[in-house]
N, C-alpha and C. Protein backbone atom coordinates (compact mmCIF):
# COMPACT_ATOMS: atom_id res chain seq x y z
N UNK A 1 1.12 -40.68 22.26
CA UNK A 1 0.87 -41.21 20.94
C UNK A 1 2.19 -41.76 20.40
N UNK A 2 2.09 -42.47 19.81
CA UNK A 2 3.42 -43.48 19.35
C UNK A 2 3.74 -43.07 18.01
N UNK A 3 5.01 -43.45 17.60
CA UNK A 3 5.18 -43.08 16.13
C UNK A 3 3.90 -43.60 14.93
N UNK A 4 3.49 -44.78 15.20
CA UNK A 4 2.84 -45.52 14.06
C UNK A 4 1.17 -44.58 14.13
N UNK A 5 1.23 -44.18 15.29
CA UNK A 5 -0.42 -43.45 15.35
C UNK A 5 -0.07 -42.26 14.45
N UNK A 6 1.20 -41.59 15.24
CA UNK A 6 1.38 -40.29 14.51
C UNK A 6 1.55 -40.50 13.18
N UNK A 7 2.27 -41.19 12.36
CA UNK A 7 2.41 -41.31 10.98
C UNK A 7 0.74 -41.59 10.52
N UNK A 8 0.44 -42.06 11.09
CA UNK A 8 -1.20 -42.29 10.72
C UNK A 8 -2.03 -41.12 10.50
N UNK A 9 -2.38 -40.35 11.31
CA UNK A 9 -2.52 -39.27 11.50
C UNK A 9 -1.79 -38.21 10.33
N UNK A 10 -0.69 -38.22 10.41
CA UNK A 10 -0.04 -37.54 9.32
C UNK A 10 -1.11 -37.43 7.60
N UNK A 11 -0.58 -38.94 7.56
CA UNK A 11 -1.37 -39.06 6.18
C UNK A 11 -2.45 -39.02 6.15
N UNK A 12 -3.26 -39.01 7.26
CA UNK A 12 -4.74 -38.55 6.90
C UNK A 12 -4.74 -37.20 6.62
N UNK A 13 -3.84 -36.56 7.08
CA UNK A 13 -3.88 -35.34 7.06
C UNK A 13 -3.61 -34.61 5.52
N UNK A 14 -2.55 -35.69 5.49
CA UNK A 14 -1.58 -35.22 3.64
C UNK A 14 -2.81 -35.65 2.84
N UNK A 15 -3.80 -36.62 3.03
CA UNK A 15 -4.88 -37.12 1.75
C UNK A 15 -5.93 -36.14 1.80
N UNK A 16 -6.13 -35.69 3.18
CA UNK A 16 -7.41 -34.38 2.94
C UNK A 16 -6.67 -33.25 2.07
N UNK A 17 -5.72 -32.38 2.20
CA UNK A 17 -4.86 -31.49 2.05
C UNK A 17 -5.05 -31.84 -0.01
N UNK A 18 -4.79 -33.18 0.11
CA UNK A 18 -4.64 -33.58 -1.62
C UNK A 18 -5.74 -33.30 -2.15
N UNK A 19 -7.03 -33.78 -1.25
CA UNK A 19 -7.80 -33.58 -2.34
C UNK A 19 -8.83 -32.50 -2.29
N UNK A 20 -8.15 -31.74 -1.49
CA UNK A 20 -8.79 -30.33 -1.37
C UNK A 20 -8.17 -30.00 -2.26
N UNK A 21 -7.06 -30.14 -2.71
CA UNK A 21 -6.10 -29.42 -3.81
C UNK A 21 -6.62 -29.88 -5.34
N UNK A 22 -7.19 -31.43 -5.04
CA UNK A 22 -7.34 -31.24 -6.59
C UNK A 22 -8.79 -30.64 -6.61
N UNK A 23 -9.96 -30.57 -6.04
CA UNK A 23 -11.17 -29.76 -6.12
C UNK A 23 -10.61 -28.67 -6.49
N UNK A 24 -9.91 -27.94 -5.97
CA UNK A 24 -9.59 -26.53 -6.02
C UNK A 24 -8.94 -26.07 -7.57
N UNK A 25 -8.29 -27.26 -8.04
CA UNK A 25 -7.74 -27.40 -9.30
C UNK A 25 -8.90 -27.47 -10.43
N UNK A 26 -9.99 -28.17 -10.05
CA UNK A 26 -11.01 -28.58 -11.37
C UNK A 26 -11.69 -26.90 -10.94
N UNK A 27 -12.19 -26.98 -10.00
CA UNK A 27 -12.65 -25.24 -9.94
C UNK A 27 -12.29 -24.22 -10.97
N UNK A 28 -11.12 -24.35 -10.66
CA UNK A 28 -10.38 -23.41 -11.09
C UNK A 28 -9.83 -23.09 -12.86
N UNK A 29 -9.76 -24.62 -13.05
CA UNK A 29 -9.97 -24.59 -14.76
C UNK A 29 -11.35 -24.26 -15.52
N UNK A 30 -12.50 -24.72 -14.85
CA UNK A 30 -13.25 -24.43 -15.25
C UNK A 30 -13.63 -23.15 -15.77
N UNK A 31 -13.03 -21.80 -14.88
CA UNK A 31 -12.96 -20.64 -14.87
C UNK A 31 -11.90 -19.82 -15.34
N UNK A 32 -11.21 -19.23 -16.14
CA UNK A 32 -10.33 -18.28 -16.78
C UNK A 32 -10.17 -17.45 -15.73
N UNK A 33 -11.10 -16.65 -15.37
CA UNK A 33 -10.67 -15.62 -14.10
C UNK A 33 -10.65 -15.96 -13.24
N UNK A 34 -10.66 -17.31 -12.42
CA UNK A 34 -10.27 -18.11 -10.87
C UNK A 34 -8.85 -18.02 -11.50
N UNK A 35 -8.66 -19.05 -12.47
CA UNK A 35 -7.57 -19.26 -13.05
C UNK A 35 -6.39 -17.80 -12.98
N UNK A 36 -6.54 -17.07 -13.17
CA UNK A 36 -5.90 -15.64 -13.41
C UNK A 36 -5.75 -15.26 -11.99
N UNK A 37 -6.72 -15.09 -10.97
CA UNK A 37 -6.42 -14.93 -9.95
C UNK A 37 -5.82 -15.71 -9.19
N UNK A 38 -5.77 -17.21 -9.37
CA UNK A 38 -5.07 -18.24 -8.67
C UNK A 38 -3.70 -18.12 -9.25
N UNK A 39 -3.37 -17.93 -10.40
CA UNK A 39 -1.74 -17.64 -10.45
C UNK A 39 -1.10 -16.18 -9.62
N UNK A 40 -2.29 -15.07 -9.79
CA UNK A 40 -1.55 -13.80 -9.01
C UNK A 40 -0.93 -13.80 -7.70
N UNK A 41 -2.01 -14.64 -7.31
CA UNK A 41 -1.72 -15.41 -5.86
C UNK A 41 -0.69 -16.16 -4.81
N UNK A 42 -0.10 -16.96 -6.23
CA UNK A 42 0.39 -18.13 -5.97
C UNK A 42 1.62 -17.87 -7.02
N UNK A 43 1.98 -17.04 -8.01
CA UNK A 43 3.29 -16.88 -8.43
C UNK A 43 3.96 -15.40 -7.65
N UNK A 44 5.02 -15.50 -7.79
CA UNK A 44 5.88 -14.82 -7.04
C UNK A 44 6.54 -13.94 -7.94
N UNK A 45 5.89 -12.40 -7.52
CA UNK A 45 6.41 -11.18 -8.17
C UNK A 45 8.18 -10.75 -8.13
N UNK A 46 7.93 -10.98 -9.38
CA UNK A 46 10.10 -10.21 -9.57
C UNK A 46 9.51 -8.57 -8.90
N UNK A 47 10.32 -8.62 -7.78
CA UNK A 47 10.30 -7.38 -6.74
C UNK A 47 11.75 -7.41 -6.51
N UNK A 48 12.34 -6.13 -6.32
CA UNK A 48 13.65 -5.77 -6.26
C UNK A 48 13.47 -4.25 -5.01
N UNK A 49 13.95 -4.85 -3.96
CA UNK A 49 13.84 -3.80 -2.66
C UNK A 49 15.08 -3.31 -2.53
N UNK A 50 15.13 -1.81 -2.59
CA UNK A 50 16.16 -1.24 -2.61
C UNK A 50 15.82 -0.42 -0.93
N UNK A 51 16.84 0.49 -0.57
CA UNK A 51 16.66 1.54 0.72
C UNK A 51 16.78 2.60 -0.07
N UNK A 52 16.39 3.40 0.35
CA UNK A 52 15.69 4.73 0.35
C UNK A 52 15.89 6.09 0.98
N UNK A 53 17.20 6.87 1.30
CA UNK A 53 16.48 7.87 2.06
C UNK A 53 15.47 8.50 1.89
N UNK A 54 15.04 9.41 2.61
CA UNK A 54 13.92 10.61 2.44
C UNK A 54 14.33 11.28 3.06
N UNK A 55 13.85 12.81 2.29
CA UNK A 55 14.05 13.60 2.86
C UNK A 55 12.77 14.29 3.45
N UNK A 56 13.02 14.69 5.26
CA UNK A 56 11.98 15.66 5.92
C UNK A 56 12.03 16.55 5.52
N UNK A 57 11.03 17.37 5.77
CA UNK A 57 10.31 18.69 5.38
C UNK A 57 9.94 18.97 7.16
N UNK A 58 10.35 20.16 7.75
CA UNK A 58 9.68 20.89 8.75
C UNK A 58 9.37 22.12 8.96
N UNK A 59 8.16 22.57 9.32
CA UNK A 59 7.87 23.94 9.24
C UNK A 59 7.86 24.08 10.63
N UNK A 60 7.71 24.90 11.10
CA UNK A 60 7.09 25.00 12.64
C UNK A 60 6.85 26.66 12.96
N UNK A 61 5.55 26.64 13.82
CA UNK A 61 5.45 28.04 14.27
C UNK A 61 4.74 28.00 15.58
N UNK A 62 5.33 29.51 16.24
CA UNK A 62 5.10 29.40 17.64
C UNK A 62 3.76 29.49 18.18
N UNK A 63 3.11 29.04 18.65
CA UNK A 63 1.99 29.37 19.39
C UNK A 63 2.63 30.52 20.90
N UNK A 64 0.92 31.40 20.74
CA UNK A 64 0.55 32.40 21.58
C UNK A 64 0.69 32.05 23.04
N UNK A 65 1.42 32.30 24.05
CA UNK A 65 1.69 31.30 25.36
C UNK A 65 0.53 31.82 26.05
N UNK A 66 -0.33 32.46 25.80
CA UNK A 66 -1.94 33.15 26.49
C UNK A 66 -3.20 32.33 26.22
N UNK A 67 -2.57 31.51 25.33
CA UNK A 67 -3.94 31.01 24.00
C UNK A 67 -3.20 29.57 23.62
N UNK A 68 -2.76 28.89 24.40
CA UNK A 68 -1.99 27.31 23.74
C UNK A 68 -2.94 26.47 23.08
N UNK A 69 -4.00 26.77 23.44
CA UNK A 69 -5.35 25.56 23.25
C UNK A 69 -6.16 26.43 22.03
N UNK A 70 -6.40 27.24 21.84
CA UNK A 70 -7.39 28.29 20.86
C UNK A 70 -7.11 27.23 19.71
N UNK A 71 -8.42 27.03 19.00
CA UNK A 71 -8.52 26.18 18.27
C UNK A 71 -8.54 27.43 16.65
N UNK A 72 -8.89 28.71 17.17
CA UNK A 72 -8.90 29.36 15.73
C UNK A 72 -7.48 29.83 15.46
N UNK A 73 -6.26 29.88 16.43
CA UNK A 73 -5.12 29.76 16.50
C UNK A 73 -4.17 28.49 15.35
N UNK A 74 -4.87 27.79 16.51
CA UNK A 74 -3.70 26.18 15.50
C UNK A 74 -4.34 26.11 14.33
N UNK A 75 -5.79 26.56 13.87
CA UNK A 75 -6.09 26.50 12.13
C UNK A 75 -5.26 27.22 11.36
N UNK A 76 -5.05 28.79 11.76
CA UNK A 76 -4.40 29.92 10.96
C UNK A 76 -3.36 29.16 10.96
N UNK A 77 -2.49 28.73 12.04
CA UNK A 77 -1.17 28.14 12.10
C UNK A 77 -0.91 27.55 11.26
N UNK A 78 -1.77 26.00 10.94
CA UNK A 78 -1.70 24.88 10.37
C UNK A 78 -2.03 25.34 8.76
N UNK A 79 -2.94 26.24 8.35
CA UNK A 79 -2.58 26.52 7.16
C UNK A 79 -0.98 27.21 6.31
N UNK A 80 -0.35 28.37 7.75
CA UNK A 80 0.63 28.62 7.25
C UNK A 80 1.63 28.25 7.10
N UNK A 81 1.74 26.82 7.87
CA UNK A 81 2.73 26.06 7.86
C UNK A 81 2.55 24.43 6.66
N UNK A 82 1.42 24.97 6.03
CA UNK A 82 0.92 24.13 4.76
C UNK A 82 1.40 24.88 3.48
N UNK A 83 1.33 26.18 3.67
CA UNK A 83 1.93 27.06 2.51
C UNK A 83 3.60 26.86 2.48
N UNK A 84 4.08 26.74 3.90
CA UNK A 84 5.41 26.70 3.70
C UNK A 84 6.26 25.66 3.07
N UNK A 85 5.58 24.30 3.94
CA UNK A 85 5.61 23.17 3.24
C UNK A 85 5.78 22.68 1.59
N UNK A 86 4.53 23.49 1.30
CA UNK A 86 4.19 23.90 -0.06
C UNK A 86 5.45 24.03 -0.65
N UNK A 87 5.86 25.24 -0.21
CA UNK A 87 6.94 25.99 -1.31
C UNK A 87 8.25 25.60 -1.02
N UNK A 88 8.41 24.15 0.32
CA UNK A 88 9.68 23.34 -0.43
C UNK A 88 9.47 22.75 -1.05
N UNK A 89 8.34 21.87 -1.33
CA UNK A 89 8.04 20.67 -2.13
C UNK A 89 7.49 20.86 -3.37
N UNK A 90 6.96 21.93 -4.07
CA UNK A 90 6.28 21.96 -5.07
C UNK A 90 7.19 22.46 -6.09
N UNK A 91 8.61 22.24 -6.23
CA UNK A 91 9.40 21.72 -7.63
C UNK A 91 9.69 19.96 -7.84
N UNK A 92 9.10 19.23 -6.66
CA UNK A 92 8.98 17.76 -6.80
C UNK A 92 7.43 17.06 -7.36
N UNK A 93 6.91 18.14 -7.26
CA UNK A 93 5.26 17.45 -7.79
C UNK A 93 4.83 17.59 -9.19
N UNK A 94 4.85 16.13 -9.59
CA UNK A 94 4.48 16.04 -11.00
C UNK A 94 3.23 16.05 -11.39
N UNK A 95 2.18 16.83 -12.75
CA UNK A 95 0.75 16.73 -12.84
C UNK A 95 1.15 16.40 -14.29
N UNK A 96 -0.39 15.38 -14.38
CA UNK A 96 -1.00 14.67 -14.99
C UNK A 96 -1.66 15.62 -15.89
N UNK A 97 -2.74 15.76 -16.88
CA UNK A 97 -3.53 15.59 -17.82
C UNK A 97 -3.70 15.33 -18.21
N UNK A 98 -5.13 14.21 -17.72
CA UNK A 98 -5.92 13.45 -19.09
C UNK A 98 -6.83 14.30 -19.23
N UNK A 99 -7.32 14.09 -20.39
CA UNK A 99 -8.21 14.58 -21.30
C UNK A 99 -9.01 13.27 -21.95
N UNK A 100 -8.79 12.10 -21.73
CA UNK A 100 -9.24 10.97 -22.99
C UNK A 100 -10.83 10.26 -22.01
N UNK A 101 -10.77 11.13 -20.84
CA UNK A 101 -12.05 10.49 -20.29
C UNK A 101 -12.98 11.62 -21.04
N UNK A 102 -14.71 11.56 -20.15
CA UNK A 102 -15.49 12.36 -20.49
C UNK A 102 -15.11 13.31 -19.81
N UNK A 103 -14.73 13.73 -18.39
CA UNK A 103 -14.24 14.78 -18.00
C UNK A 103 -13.16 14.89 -17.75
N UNK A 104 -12.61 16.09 -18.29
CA UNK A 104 -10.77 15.63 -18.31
C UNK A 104 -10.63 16.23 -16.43
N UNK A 105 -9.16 15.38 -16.68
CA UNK A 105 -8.90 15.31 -15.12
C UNK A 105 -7.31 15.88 -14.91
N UNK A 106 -7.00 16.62 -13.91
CA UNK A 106 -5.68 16.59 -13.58
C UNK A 106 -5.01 15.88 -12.47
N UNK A 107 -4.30 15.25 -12.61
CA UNK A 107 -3.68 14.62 -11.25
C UNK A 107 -2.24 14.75 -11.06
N UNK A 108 -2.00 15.03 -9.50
CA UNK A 108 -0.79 15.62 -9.20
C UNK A 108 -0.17 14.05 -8.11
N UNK A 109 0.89 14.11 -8.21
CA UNK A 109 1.45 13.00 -7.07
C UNK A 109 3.04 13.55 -6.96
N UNK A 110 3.81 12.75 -5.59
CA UNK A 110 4.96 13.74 -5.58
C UNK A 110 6.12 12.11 -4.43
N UNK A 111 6.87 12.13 -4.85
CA UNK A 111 7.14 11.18 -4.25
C UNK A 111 8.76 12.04 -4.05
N UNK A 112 9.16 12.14 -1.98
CA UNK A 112 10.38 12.66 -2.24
C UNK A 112 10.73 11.88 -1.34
N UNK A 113 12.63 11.30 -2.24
CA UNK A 113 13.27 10.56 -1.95
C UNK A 113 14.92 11.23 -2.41
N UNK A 114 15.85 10.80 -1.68
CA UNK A 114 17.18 11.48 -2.17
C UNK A 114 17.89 10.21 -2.27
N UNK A 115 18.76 9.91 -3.56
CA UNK A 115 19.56 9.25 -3.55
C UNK A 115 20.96 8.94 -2.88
């Protein structure tokens, strides 16, 4: 293909592209909430990415070398190593109370990070 085909080609390409863009434009005024969602889309959030350590949490406990596989084993386990867990992390977990719904709600979330 030669330059003059390819430039040809090109702009057919740039005139579909256009006027898909302006359809998409009258659409879109027509509607307040296209409109609202077409800017969320298409503008670019002030985001500021910082690094982060974190800090791990590990518990660990031994399994029975008679019984490696016992499934009522790794439950007991896995709960006690949920309690332990627990009681490093639960001076980092913040709770909620609303009250302003019909049923009031508590919510807990915990985000651990070390500066």
């Amino acid at each position: 293909m030669n330059s003059r085909q390819t430039k040809k080609c090109l702009k057919k390409q740039i005139n579909k592209l256009q006027s898909d863009n302006d359809l998409m434009r009258r659409i879109i005024t027509d509607s307040p909430s296209m409109l609202e969602l077409y800017n969320l889309y298409t503008k670019p959030l002030n985001v500021t990415r910082t690094t982060m350590p974190f800090h791990e949490y590990r518990a660990k406990r031994f399994l029975p070398p008679d019984r490696p596989n016992d499934a009522g084993f790794i439950a007991l386990f896995k709960r006690e190593i949920e309690k332990d867990l627990f009681e490093c992390i639960k001076e980092n977990i913040v709770y909620e109370v609303d009250t302003e719904c019909i049923t009031p709600t508590i919510t807990a979330s915990i985000f651990i990070g070390r500066k």
